[in-house]
Protein backbone atom coordinates (compact mmCIF):
# COMPACT_ATOMS: atom_id res chain seq x y z
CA UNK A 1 -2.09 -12.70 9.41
CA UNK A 2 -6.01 -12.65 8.34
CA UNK A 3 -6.29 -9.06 10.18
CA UNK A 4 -3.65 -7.70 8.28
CA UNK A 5 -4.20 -9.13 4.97
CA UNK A 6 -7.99 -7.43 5.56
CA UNK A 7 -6.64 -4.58 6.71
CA UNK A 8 -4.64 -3.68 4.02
CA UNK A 9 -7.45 -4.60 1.69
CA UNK A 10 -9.80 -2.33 3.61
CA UNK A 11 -7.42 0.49 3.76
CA UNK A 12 -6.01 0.08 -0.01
CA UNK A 13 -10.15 0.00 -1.01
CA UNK A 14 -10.02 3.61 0.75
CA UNK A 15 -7.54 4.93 -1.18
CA UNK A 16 -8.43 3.49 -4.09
CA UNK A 17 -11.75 4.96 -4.28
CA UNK A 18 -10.61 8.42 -3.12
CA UNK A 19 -7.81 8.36 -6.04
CA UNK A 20 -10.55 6.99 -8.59
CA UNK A 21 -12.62 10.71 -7.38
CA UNK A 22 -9.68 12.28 -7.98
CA UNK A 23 -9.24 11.29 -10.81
CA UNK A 24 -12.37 11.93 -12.21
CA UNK A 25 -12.30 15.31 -11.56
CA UNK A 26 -9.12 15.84 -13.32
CA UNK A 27 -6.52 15.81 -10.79
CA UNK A 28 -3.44 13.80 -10.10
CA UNK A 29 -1.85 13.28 -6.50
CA UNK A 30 1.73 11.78 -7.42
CA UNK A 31 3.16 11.67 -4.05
CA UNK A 32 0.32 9.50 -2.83
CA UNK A 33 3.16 7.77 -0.22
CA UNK A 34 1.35 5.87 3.13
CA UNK A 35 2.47 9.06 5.29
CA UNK A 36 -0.22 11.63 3.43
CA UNK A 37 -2.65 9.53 4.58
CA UNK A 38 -4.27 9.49 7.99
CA UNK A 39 -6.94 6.68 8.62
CA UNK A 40 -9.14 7.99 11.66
CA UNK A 41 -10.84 6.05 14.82
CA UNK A 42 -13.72 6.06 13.15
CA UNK A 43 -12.52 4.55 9.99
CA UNK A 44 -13.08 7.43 7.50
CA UNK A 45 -9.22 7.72 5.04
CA UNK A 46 -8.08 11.45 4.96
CA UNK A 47 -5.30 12.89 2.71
CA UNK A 48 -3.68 14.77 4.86
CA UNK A 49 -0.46 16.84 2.55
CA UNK A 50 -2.03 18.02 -0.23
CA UNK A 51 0.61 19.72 -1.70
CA UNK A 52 1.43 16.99 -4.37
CA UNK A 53 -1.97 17.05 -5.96
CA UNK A 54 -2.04 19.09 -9.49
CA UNK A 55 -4.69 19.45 -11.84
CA UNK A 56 -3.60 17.78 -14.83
CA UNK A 57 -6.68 18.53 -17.30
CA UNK A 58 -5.61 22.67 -16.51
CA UNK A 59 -1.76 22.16 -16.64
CA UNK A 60 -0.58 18.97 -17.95
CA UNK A 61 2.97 19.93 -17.79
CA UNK A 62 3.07 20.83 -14.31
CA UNK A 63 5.80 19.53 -12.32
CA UNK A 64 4.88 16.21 -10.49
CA UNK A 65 6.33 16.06 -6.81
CA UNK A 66 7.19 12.46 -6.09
CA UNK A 67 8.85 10.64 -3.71
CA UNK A 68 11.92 8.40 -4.66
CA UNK A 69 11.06 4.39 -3.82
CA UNK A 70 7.72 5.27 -4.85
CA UNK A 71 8.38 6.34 -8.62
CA UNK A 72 7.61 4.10 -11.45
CA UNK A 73 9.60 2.66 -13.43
CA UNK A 74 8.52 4.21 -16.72
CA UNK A 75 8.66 7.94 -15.07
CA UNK A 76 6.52 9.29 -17.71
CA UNK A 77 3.08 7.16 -16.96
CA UNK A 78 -0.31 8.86 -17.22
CA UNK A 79 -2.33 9.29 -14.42
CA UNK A 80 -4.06 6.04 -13.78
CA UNK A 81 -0.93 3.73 -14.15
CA UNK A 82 1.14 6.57 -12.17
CA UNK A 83 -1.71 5.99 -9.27
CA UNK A 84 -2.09 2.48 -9.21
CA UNK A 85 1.58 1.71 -8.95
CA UNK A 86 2.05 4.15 -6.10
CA UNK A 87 -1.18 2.24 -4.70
CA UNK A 88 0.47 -0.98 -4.83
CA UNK A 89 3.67 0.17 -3.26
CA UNK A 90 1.66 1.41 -0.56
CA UNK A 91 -0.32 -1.85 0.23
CA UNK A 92 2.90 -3.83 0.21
CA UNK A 93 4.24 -1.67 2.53
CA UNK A 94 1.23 -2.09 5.03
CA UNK A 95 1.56 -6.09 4.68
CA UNK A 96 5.62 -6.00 5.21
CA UNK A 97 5.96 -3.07 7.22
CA UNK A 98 9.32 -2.11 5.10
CA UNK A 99 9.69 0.74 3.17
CA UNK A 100 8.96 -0.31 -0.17
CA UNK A 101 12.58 0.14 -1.96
């Protein structure tokens, strides 16, 4: 439906942008699944398990945690690719309501 398909759009935006800050300042958050997130009443997106997110500029060869179904193909991405095909995962999983595999 139109809600849904804005929805999605809305809420991918979110994580988007918070990913893109992320990334910025140097960090990578690999297991970026739909459950670490919590979107509030108000609207605001919070991470909420933080546990996945390294800081990659410090120790590049730290060990990514990451989810299987939500792994790239080509394991060994950098950052940006790694986050924007978690990303997409996660908005096709908000307009389907499966799990992504």
């Amino acid at each position: 439906t139109k809600y849904l398909m804005k929805a999605a759009l809305n809420i991918g935006e979110k994580m988007a942008g918070a990913v893109k800050l992320l990334e910025k300042k140097g960090y990578v958050f690999s297991d970026m699944k739909n459950s670490n997130w919590m979107l509030e009443s108000n609207g605001n997106l919070k991470i909420v398990d933080v546990k996945s997110i390294v800081n990659f500029r410090e120790n590049p060869k730290a060990p990514l945690l990451l989810t299987p179904g939500l792994i790239p193909p080509e394991a060994k991405l950098d950052v940006g690719p790694l986050h924007s095909y978690i990303l997409g995962k996660n908005i096709y999983q908000i307009l389907t309501g499966c799990d992504g595999d």
